[in-house]
N, C-alpha and C. Protein backbone atom coordinates (compact mmCIF):
# COMPACT_ATOMS: atom_id res chain seq x y z
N UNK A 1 61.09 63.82 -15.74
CA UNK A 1 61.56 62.45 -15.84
C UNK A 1 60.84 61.57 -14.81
N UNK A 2 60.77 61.84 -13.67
CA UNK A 2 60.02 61.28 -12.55
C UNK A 2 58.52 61.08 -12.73
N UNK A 3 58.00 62.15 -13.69
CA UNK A 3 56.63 61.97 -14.14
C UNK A 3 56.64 60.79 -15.28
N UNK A 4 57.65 60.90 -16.42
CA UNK A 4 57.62 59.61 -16.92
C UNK A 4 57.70 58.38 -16.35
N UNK A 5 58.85 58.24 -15.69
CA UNK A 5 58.59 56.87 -15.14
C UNK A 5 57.42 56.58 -14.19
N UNK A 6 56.72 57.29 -13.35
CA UNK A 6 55.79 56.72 -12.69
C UNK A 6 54.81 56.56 -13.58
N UNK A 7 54.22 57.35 -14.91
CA UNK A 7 53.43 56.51 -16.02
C UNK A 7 53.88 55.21 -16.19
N UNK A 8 55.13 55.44 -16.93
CA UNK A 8 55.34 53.92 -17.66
C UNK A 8 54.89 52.58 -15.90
N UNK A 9 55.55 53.07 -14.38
CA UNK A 9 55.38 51.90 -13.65
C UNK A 9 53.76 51.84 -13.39
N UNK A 10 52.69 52.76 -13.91
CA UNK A 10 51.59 52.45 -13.58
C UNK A 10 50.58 51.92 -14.83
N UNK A 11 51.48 51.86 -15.61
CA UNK A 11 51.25 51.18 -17.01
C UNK A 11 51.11 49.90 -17.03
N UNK A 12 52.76 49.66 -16.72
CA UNK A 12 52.97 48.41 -16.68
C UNK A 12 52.64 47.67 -15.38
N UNK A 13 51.86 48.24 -14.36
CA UNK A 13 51.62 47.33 -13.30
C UNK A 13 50.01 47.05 -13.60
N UNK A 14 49.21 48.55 -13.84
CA UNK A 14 48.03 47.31 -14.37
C UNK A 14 47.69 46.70 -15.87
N UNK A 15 49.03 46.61 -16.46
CA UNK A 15 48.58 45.76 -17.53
C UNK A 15 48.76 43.95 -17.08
N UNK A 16 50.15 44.32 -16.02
CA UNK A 16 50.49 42.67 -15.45
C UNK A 16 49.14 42.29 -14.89
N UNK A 17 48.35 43.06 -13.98
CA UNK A 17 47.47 43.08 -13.47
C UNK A 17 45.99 42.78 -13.96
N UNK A 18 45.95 43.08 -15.34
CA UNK A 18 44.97 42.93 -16.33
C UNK A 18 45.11 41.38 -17.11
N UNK A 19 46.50 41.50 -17.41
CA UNK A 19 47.01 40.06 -17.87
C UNK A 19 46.74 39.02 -16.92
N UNK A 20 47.29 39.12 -15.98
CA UNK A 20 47.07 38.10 -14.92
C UNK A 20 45.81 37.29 -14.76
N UNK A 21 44.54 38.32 -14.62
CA UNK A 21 43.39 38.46 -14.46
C UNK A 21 42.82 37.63 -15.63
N UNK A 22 42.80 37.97 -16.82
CA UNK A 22 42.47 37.17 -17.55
C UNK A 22 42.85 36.17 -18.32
N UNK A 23 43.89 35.81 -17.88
CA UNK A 23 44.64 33.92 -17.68
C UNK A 23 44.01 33.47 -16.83
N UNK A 24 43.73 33.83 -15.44
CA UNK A 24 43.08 33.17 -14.37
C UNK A 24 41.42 32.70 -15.19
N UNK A 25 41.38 34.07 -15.61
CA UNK A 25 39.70 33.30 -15.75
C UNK A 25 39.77 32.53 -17.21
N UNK A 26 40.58 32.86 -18.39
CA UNK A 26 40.79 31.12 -19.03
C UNK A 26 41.19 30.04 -18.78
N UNK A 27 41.74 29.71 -17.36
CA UNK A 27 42.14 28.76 -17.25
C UNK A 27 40.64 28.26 -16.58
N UNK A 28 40.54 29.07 -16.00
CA UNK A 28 39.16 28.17 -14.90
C UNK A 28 37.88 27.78 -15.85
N UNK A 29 37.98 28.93 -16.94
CA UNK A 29 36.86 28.62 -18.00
C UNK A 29 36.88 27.31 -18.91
N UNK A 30 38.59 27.09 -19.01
CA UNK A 30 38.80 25.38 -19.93
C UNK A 30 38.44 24.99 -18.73
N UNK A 31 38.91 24.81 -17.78
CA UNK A 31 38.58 23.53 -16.55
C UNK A 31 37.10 23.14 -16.55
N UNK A 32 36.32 24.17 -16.34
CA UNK A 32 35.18 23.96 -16.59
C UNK A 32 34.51 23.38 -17.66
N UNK A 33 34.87 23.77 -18.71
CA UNK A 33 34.65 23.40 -19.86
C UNK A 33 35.10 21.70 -20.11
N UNK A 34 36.13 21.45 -19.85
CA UNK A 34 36.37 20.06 -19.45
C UNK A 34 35.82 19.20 -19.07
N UNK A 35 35.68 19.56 -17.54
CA UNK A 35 34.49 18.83 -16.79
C UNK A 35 33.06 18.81 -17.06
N UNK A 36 32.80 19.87 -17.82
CA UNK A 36 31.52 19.81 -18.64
C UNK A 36 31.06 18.86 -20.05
N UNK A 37 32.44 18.81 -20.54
CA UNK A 37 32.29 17.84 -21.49
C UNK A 37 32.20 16.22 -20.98
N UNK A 38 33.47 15.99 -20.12
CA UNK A 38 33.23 14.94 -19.32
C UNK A 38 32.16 14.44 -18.84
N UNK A 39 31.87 14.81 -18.14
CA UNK A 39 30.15 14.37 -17.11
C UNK A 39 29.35 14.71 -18.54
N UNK A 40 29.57 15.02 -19.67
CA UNK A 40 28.68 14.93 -20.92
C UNK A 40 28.67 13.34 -21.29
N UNK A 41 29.93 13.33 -21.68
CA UNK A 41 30.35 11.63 -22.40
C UNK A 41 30.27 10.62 -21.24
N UNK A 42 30.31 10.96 -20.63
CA UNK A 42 30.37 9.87 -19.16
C UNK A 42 29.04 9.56 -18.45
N UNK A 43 27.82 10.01 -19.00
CA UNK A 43 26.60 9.94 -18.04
C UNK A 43 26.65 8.79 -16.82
N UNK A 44 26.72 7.65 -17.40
CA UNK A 44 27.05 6.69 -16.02
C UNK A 44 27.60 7.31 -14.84
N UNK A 45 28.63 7.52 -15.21
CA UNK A 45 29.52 7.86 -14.16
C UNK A 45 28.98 9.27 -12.93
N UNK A 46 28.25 10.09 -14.14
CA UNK A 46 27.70 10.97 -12.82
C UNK A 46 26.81 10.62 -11.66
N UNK A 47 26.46 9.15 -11.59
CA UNK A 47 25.62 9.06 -10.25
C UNK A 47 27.22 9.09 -8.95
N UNK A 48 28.51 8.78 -9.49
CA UNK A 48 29.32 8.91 -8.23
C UNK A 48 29.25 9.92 -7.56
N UNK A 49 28.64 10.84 -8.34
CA UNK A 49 28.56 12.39 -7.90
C UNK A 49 27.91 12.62 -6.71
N UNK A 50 26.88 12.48 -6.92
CA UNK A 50 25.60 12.17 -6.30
C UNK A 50 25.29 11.79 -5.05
N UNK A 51 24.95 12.36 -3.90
CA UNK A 51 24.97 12.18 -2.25
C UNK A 51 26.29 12.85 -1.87
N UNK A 52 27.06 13.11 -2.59
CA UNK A 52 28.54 13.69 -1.97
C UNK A 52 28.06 15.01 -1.60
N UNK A 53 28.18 15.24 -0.42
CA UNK A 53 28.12 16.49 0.62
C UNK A 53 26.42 16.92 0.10
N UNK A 54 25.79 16.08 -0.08
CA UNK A 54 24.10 16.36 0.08
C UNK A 54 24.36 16.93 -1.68
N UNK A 55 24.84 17.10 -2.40
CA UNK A 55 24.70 17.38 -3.75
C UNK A 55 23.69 16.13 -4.43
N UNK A 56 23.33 16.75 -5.60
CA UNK A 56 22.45 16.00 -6.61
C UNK A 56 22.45 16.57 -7.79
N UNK A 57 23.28 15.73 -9.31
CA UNK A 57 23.14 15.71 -10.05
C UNK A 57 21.73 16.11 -10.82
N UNK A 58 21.00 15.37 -10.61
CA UNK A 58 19.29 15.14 -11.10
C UNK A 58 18.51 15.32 -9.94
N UNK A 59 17.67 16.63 -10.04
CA UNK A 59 16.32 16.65 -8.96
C UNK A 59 15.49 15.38 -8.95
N UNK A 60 14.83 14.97 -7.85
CA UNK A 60 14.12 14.13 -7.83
C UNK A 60 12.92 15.22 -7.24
N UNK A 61 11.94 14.01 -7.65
CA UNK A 61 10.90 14.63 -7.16
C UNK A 61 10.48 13.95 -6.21
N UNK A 62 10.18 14.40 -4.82
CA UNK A 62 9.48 13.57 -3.33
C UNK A 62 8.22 14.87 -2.75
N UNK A 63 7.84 14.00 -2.19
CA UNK A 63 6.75 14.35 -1.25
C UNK A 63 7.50 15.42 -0.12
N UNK A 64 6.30 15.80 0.52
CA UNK A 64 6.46 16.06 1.85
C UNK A 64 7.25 15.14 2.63
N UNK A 65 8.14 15.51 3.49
CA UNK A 65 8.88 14.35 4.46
C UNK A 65 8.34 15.06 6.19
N UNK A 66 7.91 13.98 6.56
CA UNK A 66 7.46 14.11 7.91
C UNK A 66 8.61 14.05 8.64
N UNK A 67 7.92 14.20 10.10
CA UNK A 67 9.12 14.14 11.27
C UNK A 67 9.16 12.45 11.28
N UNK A 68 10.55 12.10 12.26
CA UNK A 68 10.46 10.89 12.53
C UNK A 68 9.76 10.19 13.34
N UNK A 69 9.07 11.13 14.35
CA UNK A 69 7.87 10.41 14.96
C UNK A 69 6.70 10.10 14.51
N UNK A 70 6.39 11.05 13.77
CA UNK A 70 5.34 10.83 12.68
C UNK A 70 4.93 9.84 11.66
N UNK A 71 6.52 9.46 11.31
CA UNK A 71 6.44 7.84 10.55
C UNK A 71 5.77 7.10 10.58
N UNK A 72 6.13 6.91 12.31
CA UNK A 72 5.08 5.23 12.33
C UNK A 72 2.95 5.63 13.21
């Protein structure tokens, strides 16, 4: 009897465990998916993006950047 129940509690702990797991990653996968569509229909709007914490939407292309003494 003791052998049954510790099946059934190791059953049912990684199935919660399995379940759990993959709710987490559908939820994060719509979120994404969301925001992916968004910044789709919205192009304008993604330059707000843009300079926030040194991020960039769109590579640019630049040169070499010198030192600042070098400038002048």
């Amino acid at each position: 009897m003791q052998r049954f129940v510790d099946t059934v509690l190791a059953v049912t702990k990684e199935s919660v465990k399995t379940f759990t797991y993959e709710s987490l990653h559908n939820i994060v996968r719509l979120i994404n998916g969301v925001s992916a569509l968004l910044l789709t229909l919205l192009p304008g709007k993604a330059n707000i993006l843009e300079g926030l914490h040194g991020w960039e939407l769109r590579p640019t292309v630049r040169g070499p950047r010198f030192p600042r003494w070098m400038e002048k």
